[in-house]
Protein backbone atom coordinates (compact mmCIF):
# COMPACT_ATOMS: atom_id res chain seq x y z
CA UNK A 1 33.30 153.99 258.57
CA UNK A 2 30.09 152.64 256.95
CA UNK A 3 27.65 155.85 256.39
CA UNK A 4 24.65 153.31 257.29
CA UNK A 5 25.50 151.48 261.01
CA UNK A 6 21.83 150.98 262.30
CA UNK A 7 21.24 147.77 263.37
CA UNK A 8 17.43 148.04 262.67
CA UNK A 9 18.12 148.67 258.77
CA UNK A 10 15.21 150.38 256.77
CA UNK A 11 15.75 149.32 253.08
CA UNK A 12 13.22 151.24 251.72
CA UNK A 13 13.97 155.12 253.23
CA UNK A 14 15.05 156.70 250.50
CA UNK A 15 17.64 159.14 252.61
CA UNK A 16 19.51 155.87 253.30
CA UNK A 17 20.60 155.50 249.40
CA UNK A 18 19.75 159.11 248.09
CA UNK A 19 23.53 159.94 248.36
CA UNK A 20 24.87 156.25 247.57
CA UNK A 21 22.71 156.21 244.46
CA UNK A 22 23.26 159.48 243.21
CA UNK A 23 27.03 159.23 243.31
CA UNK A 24 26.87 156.38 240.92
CA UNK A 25 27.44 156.56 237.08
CA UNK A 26 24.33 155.87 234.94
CA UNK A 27 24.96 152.33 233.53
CA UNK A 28 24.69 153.09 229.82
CA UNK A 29 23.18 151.41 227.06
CA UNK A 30 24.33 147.80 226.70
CA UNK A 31 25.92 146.88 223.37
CA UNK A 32 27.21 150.28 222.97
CA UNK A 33 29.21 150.51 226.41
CA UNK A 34 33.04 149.80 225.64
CA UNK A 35 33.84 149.40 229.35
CA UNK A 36 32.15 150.02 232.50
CA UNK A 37 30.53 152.94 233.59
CA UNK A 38 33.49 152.88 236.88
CA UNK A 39 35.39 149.71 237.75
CA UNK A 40 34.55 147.30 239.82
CA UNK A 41 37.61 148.94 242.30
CA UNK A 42 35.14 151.90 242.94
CA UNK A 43 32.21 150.56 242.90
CA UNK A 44 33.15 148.56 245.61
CA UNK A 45 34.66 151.42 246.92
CA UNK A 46 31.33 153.19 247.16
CA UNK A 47 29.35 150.22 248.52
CA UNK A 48 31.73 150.89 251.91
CA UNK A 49 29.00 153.51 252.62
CA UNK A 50 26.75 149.82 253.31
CA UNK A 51 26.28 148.82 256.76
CA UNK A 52 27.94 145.55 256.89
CA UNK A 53 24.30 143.53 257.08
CA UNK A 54 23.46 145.20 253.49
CA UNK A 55 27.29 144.23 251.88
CA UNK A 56 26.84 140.76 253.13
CA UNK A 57 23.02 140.55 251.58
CA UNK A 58 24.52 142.21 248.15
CA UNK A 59 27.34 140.14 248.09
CA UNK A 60 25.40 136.35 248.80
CA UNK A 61 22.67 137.88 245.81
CA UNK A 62 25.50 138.52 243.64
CA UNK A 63 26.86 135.12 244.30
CA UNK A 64 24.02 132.91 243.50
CA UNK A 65 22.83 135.23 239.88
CA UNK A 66 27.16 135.22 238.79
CA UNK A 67 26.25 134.49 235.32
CA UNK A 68 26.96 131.04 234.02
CA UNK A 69 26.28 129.76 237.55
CA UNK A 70 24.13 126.80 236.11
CA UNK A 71 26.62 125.67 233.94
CA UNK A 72 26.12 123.90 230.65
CA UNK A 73 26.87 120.21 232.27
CA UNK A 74 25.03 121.62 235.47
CA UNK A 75 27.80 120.56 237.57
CA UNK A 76 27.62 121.29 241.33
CA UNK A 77 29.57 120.26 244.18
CA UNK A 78 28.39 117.92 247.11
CA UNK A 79 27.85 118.33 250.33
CA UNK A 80 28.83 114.62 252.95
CA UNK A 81 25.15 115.11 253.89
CA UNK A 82 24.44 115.00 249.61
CA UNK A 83 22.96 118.22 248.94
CA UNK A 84 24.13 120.52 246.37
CA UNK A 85 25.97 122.67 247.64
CA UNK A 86 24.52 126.31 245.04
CA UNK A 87 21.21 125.14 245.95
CA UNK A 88 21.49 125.01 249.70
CA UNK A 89 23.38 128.51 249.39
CA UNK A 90 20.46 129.83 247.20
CA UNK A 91 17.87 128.88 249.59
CA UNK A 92 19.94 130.42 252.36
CA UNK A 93 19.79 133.72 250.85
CA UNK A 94 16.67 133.69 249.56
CA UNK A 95 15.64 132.99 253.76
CA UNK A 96 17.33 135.90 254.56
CA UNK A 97 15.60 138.56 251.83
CA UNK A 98 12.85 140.25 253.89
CA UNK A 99 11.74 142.51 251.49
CA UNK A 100 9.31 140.83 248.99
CA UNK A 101 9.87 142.76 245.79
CA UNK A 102 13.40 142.31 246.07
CA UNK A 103 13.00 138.12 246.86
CA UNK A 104 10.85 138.08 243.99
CA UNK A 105 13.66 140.03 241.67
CA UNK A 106 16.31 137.21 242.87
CA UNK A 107 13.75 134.33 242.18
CA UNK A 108 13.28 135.71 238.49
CA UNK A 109 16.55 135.68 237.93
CA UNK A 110 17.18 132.18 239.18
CA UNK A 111 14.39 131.33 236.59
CA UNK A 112 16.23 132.85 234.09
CA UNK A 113 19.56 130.73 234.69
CA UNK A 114 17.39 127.65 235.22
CA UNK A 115 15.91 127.97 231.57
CA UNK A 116 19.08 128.66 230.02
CA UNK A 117 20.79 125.56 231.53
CA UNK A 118 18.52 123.08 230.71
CA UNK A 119 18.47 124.22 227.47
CA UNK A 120 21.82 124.07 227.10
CA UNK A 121 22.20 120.55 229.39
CA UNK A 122 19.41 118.95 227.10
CA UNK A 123 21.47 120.21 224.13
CA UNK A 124 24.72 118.16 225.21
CA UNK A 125 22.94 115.31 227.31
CA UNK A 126 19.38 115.11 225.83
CA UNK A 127 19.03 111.09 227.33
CA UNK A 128 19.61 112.63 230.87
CA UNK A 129 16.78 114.15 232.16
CA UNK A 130 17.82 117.01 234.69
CA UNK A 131 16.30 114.91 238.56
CA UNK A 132 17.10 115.75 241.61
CA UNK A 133 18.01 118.92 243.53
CA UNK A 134 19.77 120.17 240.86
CA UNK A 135 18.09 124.33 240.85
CA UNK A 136 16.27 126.27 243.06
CA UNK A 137 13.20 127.80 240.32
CA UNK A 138 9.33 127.76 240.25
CA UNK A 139 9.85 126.26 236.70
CA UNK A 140 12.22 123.13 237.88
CA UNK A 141 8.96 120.92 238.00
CA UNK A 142 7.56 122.27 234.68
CA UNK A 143 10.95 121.54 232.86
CA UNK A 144 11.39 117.71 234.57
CA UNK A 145 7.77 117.18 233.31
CA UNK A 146 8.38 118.34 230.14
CA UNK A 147 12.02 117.42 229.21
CA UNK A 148 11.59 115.89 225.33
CA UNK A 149 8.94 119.61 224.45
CA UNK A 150 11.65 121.84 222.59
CA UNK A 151 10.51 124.95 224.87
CA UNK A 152 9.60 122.64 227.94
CA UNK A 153 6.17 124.28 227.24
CA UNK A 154 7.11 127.85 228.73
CA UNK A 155 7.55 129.76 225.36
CA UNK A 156 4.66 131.60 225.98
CA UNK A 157 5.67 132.66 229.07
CA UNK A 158 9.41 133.17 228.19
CA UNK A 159 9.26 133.78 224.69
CA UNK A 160 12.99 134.43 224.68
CA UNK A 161 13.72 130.37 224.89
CA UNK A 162 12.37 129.84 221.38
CA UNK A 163 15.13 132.37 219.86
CA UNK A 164 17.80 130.90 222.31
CA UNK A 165 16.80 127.50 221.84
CA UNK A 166 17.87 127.92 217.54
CA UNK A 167 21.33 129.37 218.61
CA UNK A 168 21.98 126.94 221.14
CA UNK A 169 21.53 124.44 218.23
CA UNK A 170 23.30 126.50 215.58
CA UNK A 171 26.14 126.83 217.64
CA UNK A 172 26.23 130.79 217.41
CA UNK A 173 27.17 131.72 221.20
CA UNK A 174 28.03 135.03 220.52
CA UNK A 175 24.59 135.93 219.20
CA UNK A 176 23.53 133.67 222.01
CA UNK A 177 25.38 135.74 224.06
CA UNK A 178 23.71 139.10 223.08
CA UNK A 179 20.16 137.46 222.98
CA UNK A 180 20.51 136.47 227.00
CA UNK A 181 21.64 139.66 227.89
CA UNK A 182 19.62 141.76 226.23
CA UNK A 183 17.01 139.98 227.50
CA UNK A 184 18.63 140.07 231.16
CA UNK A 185 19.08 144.14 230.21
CA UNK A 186 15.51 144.61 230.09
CA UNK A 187 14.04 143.68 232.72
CA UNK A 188 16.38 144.47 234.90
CA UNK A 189 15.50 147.77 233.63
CA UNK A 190 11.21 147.51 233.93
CA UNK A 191 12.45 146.61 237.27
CA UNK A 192 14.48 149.77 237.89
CA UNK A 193 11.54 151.61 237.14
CA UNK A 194 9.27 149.75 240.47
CA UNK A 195 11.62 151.89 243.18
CA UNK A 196 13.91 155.02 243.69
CA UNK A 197 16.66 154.90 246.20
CA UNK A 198 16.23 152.07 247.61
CA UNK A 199 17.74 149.13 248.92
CA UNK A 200 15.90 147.69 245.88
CA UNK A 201 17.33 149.63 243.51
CA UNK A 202 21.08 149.39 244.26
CA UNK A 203 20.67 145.61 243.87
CA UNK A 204 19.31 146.13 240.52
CA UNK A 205 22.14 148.81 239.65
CA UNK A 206 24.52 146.43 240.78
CA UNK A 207 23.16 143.65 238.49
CA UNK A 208 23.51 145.87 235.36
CA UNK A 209 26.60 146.65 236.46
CA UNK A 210 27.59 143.01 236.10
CA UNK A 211 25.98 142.91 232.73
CA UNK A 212 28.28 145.34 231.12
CA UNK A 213 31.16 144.11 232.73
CA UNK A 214 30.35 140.49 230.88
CA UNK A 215 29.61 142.20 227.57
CA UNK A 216 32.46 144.30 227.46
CA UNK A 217 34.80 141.50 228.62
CA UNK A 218 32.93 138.64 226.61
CA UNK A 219 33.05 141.54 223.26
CA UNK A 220 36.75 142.03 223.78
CA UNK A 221 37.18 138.40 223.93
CA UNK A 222 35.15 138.02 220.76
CA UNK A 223 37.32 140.33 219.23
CA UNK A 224 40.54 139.45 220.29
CA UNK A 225 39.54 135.88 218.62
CA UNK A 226 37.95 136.66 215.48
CA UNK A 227 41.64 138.32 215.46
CA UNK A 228 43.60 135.48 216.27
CA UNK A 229 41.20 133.79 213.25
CA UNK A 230 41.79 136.03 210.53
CA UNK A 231 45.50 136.52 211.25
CA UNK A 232 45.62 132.41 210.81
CA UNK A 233 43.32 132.49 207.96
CA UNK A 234 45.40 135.23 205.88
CA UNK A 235 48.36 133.24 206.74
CA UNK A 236 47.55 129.39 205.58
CA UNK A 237 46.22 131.86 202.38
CA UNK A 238 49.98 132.41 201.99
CA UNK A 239 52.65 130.46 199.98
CA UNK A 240 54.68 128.06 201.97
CA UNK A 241 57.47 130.30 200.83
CA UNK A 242 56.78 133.21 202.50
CA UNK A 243 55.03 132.24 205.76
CA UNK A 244 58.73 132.13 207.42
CA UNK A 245 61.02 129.50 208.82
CA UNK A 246 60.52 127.70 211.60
């Protein structure tokens, strides 16, 4: 039985998420976490203490910031009425965030992913301007305006894209990797700091929660690889003699 069942949900008392919050695991620093601070089993498990209205608004923001959403070729299902479909489901949950520091949370992070695939779209498909309905983000005009400027004249206001912008072209994606979410890290963290206990504050736990997960999965896939590589690499090093018969 959810420990929150009011239909007239306050998101800001703080004895509605004292308990929930507390029980949690501090999410740890980033590159040094090996795995998550509790699996994703029991954090879910914990999040049954939700009234079913707060699951279903954690689980549609979750949904639309899944990292890698705006893919590198931006591709996007359609709709028979020909809207895309992510957008229409990101303006649907946005409509349904009441609470205005929390909208305003989401619609940074949308930014974020809206940078970071257009860099990475002009990268593979500079001749094809990005048109259309294609994000939901206050920078989508900026960036159609400014498609051929290398930071789409926002590096003073995202500094970040001039860094990510040079390993996007140098083809170093793991150091890509770290750059976005480090970047992601911190200010989901200045944003921890805004409330206590809140509805607020769970979403941003959440969302750090998700960033370890992808470091410590994206680190062990690193690894495993780099593995793979030098295992290949000490073998073609080998005489044909002694690599073994086929």
């Amino acid at each position: 039985m959810a420990l929150f069942n009011d239909q007239r949900l306050d998101y800001h008392n703080p004895d509605r998420y004292l308990t929930l919050l507390s029980s949690l695991p501090a999410n740890l620093s980033l590159f040094a976490a090996k795995k998550t601070p509790l699996s994703r089993l029991k954090l879910e498990q914990k999040l049954t203490l939700l009234a079913a209205p707060e699951r279903r608004l954690l689980a549609d923001i979750e949904g639309v910031l899944q990292w890698g959403y705006l893919s590198a070729a931006m591709k996007h299902e359609y709709l028979d009425d020909g809207s895309l479909l992510p957008v229409r489901e990101i303006k649907r949950v946005l409509a349904s965030i009441n609470d205005r520091q929390l909208k305003q949370l989401v619609c940074e992070k949308l930014d974020f992913r809206t940078l970071l695939g257009a860099l990475r779209h002009r990268h593979q498909n500079a001749d094809q301007p990005l048109q259309g309905e294609w994000t939901v983000s206050r920078f989508k005009h900026t960036i159609e305006s400014n498609w051929q400027e290398p930071y789409f004249r926002l590096e003073h206001a995202r500094p970040w894209l001039i860094e990510a912008k040079q390993l996007i072209d140098d083809d170093q994606p793991l150091l890509l990797e770290k750059l976005l979410l480090h970047t992601a890290w911190q200010h989901l963290s200045r944003a921890a700091a805004q409330q206590t206990f809140s509805f607020y504050s769970l979403v941003v736990y959440v969302l750090k929660w998700n960033i370890v997960e992808r470091w410590t999965r994206y680190d062990g896939e690193a690894a495993a690889s780099r593995f793979q590589q030098l295992i290949a690499e000490s073998l073609a090093n080998l005489p044909d003699d002694v690599q073994g018969e086929e």
